[in-house]
PDB file of N, CA and C in Angstrom:
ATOM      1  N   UNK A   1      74.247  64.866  35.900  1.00  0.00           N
ATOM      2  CA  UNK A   1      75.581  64.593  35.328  1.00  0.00           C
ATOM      3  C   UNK A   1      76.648  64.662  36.420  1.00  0.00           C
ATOM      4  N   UNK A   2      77.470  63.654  36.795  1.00  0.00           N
ATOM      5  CA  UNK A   2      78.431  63.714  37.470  1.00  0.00           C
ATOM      6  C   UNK A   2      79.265  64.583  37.323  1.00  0.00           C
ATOM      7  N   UNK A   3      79.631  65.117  36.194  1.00  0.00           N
ATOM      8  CA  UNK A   3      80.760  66.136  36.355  1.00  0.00           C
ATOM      9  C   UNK A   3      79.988  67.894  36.873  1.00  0.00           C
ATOM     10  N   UNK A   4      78.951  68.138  36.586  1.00  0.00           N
ATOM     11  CA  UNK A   4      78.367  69.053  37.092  1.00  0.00           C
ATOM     12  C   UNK A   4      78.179  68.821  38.512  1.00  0.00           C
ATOM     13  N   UNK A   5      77.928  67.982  39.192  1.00  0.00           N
ATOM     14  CA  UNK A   5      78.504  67.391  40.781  1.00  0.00           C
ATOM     15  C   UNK A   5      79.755  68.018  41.440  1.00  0.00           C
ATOM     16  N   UNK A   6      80.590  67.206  40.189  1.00  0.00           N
ATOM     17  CA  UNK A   6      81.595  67.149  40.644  1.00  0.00           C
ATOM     18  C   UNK A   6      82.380  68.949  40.662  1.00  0.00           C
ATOM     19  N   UNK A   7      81.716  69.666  39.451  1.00  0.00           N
ATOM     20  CA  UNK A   7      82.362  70.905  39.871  1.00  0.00           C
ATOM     21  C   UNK A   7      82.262  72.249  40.964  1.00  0.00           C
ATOM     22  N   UNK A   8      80.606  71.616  41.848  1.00  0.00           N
ATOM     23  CA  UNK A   8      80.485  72.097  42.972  1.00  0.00           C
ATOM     24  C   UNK A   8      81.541  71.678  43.744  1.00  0.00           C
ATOM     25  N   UNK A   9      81.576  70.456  43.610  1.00  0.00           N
ATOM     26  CA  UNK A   9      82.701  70.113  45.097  1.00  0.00           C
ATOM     27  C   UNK A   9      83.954  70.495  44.652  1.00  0.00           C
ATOM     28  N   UNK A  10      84.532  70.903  43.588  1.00  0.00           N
ATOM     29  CA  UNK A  10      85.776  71.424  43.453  1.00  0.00           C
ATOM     30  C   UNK A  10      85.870  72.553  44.098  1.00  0.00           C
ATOM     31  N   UNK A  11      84.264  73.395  43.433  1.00  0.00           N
ATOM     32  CA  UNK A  11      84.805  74.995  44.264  1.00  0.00           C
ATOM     33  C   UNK A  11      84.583  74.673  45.744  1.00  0.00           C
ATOM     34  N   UNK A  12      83.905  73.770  46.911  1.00  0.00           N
ATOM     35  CA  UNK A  12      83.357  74.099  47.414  1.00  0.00           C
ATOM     36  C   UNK A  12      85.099  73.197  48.035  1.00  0.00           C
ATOM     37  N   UNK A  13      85.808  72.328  48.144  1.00  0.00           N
ATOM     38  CA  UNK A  13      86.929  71.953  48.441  1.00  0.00           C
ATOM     39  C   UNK A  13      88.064  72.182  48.292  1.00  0.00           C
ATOM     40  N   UNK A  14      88.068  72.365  47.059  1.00  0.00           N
ATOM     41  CA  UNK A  14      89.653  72.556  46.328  1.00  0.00           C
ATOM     42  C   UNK A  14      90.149  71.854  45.549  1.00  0.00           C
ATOM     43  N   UNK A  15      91.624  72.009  45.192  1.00  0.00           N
ATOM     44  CA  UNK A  15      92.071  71.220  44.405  1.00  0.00           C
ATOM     45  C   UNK A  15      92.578  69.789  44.607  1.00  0.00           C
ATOM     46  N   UNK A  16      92.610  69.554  45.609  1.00  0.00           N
ATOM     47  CA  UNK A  16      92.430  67.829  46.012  1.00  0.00           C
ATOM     48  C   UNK A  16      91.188  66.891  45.342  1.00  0.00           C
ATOM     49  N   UNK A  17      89.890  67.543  45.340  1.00  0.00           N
ATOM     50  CA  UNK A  17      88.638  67.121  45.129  1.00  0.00           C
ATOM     51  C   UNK A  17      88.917  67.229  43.696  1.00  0.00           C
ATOM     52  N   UNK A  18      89.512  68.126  42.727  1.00  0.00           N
ATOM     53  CA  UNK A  18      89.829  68.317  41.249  1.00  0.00           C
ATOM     54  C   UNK A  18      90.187  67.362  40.595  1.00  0.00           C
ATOM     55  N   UNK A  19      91.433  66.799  41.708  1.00  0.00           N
ATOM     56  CA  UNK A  19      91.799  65.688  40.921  1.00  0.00           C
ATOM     57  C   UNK A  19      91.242  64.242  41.077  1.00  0.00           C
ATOM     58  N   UNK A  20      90.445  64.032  42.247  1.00  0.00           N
ATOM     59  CA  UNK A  20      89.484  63.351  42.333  1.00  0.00           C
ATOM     60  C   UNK A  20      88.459  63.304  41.258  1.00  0.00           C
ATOM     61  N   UNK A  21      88.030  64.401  41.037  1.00  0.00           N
ATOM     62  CA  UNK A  21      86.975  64.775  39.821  1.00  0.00           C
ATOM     63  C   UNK A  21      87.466  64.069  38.283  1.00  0.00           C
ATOM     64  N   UNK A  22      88.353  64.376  37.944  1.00  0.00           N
ATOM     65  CA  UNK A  22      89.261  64.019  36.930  1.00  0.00           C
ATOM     66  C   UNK A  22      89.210  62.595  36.868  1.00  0.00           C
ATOM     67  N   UNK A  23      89.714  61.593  38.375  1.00  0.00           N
ATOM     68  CA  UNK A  23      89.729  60.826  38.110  1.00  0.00           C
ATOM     69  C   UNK A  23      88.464  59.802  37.637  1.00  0.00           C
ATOM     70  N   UNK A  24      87.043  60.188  38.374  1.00  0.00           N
ATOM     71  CA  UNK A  24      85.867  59.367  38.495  1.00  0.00           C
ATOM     72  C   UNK A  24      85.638  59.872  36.754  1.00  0.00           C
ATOM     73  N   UNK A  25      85.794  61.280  35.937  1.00  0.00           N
ATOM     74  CA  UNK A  25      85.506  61.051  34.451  1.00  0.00           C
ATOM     75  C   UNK A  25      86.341  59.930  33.940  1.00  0.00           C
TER      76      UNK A  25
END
């Protein structure tokens, strides 16, 4: 699942990557 992806790279970046995350859902 992409968003389970995606919430490693939040913790592992920050909140730049968050809203990246946000956007690809």
């Amino acid at each position: 699942t992409p968003s389970a992806v995606a919430r490693d790279v939040v913790e592992a970046e920050g909140d730049g990557y968050f809203v990246y995350c946000i956007v690809r859902e």
